[in-house]
PDB file of N, CA and C in Angstrom:
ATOM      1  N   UNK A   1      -9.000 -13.363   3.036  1.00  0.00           N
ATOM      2  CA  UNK A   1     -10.389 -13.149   3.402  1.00  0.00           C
ATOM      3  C   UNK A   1     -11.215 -13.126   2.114  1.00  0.00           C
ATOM      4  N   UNK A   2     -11.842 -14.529   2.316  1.00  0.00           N
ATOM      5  CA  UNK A   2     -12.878 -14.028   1.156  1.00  0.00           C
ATOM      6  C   UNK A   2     -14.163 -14.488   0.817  1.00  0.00           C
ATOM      7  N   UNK A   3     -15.121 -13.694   0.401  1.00  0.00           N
ATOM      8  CA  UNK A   3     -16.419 -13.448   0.301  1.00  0.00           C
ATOM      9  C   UNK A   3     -17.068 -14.052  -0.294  1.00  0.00           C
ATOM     10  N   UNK A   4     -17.789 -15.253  -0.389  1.00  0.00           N
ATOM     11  CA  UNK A   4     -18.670 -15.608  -1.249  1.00  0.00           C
ATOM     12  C   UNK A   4     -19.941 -15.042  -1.640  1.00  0.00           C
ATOM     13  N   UNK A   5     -20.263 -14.462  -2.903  1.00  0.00           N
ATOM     14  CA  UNK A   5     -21.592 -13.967  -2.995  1.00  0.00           C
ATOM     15  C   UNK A   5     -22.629 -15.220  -3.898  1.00  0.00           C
ATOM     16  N   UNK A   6     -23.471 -15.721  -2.993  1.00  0.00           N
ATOM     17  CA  UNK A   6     -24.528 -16.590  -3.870  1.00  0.00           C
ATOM     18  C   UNK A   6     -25.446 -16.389  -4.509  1.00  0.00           C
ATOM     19  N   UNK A   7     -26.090 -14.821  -4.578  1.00  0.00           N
ATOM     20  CA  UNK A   7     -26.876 -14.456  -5.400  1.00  0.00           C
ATOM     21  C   UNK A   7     -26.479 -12.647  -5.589  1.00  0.00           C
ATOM     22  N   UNK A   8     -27.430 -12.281  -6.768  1.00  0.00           N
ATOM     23  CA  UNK A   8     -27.176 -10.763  -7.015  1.00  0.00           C
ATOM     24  C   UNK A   8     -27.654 -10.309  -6.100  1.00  0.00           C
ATOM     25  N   UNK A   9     -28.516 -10.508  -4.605  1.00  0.00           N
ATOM     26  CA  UNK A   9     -29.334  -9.749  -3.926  1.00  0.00           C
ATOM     27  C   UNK A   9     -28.448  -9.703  -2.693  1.00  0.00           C
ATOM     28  N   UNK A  10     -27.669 -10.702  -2.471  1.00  0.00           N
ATOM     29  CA  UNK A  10     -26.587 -10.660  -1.691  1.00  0.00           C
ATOM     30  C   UNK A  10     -25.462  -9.499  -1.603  1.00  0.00           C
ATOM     31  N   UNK A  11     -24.956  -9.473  -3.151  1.00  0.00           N
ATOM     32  CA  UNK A  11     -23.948  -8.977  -3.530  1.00  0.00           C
ATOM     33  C   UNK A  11     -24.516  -7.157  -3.408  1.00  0.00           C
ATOM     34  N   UNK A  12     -25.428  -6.923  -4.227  1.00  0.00           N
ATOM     35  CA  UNK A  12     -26.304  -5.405  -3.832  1.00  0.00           C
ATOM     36  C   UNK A  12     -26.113  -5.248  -2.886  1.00  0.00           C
ATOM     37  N   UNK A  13     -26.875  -5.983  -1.418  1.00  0.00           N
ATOM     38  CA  UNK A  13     -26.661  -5.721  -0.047  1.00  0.00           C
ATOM     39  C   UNK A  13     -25.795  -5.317   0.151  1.00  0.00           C
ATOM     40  N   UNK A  14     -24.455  -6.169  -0.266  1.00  0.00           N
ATOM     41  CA  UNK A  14     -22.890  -5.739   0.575  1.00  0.00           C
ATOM     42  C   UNK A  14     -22.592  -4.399  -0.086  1.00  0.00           C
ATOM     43  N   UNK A  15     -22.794  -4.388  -1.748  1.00  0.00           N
ATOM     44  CA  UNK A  15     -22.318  -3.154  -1.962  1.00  0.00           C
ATOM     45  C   UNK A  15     -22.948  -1.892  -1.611  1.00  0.00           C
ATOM     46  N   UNK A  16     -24.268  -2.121  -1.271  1.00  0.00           N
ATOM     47  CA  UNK A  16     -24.959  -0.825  -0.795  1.00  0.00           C
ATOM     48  C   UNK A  16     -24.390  -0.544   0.551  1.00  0.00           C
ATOM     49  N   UNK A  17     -24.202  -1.517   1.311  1.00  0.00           N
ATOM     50  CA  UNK A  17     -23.511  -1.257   2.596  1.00  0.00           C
ATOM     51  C   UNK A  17     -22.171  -0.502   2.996  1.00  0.00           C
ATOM     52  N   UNK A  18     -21.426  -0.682   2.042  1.00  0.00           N
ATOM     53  CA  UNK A  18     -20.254  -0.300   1.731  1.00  0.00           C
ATOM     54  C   UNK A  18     -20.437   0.928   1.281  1.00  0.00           C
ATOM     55  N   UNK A  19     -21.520   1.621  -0.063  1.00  0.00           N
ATOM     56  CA  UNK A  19     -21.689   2.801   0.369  1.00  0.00           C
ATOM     57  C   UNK A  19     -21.984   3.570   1.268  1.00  0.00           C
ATOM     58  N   UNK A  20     -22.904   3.044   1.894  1.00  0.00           N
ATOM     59  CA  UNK A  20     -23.053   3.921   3.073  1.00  0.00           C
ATOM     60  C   UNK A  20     -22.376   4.163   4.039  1.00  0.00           C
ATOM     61  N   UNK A  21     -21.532   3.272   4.352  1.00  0.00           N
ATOM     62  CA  UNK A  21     -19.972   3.252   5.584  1.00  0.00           C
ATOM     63  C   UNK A  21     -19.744   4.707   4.662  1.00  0.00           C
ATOM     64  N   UNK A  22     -18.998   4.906   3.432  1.00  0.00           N
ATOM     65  CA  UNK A  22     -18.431   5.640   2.606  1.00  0.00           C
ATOM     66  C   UNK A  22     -18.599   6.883   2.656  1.00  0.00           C
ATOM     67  N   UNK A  23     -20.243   6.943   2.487  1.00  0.00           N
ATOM     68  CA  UNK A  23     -21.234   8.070   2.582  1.00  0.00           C
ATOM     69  C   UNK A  23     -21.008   8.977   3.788  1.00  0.00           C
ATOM     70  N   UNK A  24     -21.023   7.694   4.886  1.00  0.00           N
ATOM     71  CA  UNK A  24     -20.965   8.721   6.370  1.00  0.00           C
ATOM     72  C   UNK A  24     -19.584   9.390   6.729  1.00  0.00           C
ATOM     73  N   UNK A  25     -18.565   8.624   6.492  1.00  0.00           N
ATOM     74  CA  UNK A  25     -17.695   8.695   6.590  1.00  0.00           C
ATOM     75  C   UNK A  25     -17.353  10.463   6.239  1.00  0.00           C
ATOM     76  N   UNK A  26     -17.491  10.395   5.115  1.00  0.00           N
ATOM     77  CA  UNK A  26     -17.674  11.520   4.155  1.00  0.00           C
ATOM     78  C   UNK A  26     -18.299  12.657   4.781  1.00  0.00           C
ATOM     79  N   UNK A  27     -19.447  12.617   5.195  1.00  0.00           N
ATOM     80  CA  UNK A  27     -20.096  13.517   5.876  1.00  0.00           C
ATOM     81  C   UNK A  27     -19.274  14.146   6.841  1.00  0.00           C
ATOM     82  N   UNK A  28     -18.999  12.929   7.885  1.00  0.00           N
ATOM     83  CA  UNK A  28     -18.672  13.673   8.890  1.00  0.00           C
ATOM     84  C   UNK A  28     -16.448  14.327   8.632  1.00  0.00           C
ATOM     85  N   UNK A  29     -16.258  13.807   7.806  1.00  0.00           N
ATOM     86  CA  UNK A  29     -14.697  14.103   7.242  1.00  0.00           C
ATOM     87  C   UNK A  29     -15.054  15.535   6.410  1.00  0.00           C
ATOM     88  N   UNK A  30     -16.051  16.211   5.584  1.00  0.00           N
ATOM     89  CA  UNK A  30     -15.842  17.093   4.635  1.00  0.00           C
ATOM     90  C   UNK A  30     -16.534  18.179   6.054  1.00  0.00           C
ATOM     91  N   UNK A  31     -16.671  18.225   7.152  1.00  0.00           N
ATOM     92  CA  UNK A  31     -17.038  19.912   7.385  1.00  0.00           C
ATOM     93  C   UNK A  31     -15.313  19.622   8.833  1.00  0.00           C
ATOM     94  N   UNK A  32     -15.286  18.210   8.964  1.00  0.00           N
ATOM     95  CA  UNK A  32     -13.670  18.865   9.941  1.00  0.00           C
ATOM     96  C   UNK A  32     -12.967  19.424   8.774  1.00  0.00           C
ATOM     97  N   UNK A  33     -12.235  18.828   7.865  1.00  0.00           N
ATOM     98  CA  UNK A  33     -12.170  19.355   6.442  1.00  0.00           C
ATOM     99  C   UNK A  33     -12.298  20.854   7.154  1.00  0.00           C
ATOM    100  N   UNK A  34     -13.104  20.999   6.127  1.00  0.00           N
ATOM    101  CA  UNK A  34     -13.862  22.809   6.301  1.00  0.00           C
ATOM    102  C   UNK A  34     -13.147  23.990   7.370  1.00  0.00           C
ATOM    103  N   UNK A  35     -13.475  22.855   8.592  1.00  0.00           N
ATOM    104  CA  UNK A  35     -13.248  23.818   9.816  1.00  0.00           C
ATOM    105  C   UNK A  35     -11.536  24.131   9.689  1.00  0.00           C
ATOM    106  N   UNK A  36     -11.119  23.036   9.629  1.00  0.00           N
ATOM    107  CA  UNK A  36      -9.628  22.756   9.434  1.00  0.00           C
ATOM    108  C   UNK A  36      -9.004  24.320   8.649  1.00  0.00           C
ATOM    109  N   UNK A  37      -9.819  24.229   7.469  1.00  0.00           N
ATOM    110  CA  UNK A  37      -9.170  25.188   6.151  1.00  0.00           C
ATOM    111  C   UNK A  37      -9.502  26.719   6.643  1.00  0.00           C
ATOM    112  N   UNK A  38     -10.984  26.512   7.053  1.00  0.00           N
ATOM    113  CA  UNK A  38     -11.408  27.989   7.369  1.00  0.00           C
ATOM    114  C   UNK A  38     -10.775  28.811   8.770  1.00  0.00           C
ATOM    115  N   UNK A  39     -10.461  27.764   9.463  1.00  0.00           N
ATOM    116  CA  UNK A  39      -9.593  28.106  10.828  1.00  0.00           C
ATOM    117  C   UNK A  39      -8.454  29.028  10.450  1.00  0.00           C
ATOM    118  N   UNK A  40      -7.827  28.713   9.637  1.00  0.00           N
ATOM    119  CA  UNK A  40      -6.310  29.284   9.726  1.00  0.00           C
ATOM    120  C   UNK A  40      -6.069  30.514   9.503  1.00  0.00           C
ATOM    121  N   UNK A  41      -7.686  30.918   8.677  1.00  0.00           N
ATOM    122  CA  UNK A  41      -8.046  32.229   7.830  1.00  0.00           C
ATOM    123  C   UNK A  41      -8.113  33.594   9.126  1.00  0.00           C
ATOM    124  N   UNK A  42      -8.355  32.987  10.436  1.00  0.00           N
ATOM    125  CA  UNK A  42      -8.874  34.166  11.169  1.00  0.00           C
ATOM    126  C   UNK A  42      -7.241  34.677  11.381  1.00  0.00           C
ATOM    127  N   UNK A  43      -6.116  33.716  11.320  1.00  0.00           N
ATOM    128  CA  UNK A  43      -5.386  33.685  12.584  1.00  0.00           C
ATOM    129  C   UNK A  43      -3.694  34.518  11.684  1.00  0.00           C
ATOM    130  N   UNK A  44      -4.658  34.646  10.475  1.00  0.00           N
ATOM    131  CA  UNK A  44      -3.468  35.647   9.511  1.00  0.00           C
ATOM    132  C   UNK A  44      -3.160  37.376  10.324  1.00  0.00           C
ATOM    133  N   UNK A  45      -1.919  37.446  10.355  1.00  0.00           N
ATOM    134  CA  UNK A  45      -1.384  38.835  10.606  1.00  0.00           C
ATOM    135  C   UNK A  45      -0.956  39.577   9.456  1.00  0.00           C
ATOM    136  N   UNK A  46      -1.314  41.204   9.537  1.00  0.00           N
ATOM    137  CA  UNK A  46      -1.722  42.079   8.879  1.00  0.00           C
ATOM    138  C   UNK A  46      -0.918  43.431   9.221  1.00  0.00           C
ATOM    139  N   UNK A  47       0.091  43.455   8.495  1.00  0.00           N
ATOM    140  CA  UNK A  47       1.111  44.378   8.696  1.00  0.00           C
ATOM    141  C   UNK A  47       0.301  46.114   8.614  1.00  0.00           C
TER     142      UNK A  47
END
């Protein structure tokens, strides 16, 4: 698979695009993340 880029305004486009897939991705992965880590905290037993 492969990409021809014919100008720099092309190539910007794709890579800005690609951040932003990245970006969201991110967003919505760092608070399951979170919940994930902070979950386990309630469920400790306490002699």
């Amino acid at each position: 698979m492969e990409t021809d880029f014919n100008t720099l305004q092309e190539f910007l486009t794709h890579t800005k695009g690609i951040a932003y897939l990245l970006i969201g991705v991110a967003l919505v992965a760092l608070p399951l993340f979170w919940r994930f880590i902070t979950g386990r905290d309630g469920k400790k037993q306490t002699f």
